[in-house]
Protein backbone atom coordinates (compact mmCIF):
# COMPACT_ATOMS: atom_id res chain seq x y z
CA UNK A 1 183.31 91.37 73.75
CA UNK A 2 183.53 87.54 75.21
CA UNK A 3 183.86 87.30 78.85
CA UNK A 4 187.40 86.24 80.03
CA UNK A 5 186.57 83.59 83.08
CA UNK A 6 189.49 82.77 85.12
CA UNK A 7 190.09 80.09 88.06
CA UNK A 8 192.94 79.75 90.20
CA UNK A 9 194.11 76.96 92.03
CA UNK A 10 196.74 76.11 95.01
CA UNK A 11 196.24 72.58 96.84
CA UNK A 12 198.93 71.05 99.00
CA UNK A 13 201.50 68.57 96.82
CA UNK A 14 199.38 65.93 97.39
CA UNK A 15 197.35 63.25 94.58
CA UNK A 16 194.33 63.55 97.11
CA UNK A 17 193.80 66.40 95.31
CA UNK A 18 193.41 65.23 91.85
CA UNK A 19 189.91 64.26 91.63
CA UNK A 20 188.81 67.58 93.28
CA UNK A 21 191.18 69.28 90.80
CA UNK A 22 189.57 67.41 87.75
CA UNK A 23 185.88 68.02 88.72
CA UNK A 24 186.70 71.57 88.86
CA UNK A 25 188.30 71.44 85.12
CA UNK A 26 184.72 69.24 84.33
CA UNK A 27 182.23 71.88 85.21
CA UNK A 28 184.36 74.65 83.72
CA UNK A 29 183.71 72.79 80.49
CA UNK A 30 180.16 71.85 81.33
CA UNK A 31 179.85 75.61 81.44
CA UNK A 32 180.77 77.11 77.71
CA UNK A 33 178.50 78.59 75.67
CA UNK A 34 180.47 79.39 73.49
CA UNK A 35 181.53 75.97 72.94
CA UNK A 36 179.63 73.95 69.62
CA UNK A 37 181.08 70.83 70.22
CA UNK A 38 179.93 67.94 72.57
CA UNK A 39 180.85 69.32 75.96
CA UNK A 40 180.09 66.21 77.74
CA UNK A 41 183.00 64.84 75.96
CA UNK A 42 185.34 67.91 76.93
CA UNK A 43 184.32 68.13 80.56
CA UNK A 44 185.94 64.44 80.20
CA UNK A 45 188.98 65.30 78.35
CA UNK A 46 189.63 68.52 80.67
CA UNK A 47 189.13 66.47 83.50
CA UNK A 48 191.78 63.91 82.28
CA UNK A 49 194.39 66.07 81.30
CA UNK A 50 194.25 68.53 84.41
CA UNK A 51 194.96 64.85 86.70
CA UNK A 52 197.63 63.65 84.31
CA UNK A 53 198.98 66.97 84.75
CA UNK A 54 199.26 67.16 88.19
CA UNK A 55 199.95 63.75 88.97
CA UNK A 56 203.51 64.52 87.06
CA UNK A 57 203.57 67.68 89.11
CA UNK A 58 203.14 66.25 92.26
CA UNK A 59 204.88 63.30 91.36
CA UNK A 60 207.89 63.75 89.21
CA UNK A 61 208.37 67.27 89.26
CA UNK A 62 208.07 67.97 92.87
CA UNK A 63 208.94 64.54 93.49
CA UNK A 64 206.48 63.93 96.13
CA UNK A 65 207.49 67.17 98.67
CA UNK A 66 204.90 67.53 100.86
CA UNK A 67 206.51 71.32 101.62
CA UNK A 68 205.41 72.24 97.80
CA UNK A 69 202.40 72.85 96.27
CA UNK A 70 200.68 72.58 92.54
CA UNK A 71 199.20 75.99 91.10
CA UNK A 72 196.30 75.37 88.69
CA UNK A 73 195.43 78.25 86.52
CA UNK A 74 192.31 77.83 84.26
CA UNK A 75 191.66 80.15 81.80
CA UNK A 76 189.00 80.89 79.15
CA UNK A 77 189.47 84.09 76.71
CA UNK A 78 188.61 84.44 72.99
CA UNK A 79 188.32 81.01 71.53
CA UNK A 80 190.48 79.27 73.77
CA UNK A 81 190.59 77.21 77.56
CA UNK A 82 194.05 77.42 78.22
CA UNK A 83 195.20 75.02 81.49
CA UNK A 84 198.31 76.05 83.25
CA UNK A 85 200.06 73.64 85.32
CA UNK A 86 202.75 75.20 88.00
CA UNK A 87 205.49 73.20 89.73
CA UNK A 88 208.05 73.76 91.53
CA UNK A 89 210.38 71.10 90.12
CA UNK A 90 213.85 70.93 88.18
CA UNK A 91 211.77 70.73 84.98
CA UNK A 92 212.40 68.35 81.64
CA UNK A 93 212.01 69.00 78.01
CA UNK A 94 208.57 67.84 77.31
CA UNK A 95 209.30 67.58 73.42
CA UNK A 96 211.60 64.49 74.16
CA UNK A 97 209.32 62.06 75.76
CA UNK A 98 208.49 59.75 73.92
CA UNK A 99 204.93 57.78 73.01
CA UNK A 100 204.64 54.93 75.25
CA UNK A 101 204.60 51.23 73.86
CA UNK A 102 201.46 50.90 76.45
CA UNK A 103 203.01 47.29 77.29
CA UNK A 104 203.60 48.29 80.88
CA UNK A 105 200.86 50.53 82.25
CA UNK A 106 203.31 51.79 84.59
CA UNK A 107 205.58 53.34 81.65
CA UNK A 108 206.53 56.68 81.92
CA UNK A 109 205.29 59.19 79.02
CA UNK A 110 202.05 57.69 79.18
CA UNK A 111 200.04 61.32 80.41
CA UNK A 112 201.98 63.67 78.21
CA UNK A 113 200.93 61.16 75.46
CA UNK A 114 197.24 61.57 76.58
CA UNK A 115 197.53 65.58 76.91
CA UNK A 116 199.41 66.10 73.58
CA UNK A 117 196.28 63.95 71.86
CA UNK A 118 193.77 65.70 73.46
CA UNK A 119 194.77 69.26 73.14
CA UNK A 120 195.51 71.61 70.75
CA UNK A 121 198.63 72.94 72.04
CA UNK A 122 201.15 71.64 74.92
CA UNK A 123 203.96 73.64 76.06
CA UNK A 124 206.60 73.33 79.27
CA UNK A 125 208.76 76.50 80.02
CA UNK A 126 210.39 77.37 83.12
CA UNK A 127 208.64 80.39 85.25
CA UNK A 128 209.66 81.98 88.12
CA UNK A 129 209.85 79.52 91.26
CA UNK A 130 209.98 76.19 88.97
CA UNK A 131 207.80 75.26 85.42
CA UNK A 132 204.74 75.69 83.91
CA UNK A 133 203.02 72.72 81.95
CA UNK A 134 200.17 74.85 79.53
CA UNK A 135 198.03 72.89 77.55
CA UNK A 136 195.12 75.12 74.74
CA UNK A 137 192.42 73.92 73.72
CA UNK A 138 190.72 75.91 71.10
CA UNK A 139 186.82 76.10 71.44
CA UNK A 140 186.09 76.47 67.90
């Protein structure tokens, strides 16, 4: 039977948090065994989709509240890291944003862009207390 590893994560609603945040998601990767591919490259990719992630959090979603707080949630079971992103926001419908033009690095839609290309599976559903961004990727 694979061991299930599981990390969970509550920092202030603050982007001073982000790099901390990302490093975390970096040597998670660096960890795998059971991971084939180049883990180098996914310690990057985790660590850029766990910031985009919670810069929207923090951000957009809890609009900047320093009273709230982002809940990370890494998860590895079976063949799959699964990321779980909690806010405590009104929540949007992640399936309408739309690929930036990348004209304007300021554009909105540019870091669900980046986390629907780099994993396998990106979902946004509302949870108790606000939403929860989870992104899969499958460690096949």
């Amino acid at each position: 039977m694979e061991e299930k590893i599981e990390v969970n994560i509550k920092v202030p609603n603050q982007t001073r948090y982000l790099s901390l945040i990302g490093k975390i998601g970096e040597d998670v990767a660096r960890a795998l065994k059971r991971f084939r591919g180049d883990r180098e490259e996914l310690a990057y990719h985790i660590n850029l989709v766990l910031t985009e992630a919670m810069s929207n959090a923090i951000r957009h979603a809890n609009e900047g509240d320093p009273e709230k707080e982002v809940h990370v949630t890494i998860v590895i079971e079976d063949q799959d890291l699964t990321i779980r992103v909690y806010d405590q926001g009104q929540g949007f419908d992640v399936s309408c944003t739309a690929p930036p033009e990348f004209k304007n690095l300021d554009e909105h839609g540019r870091g669900i862009y980046i986390i629907r290309s780099l994993m396998d599976r990106v979902t946004y559903s509302e949870c108790r207390g606000g939403h929860v961004l989870e992104m899969v990727k499958a460690l096949r």
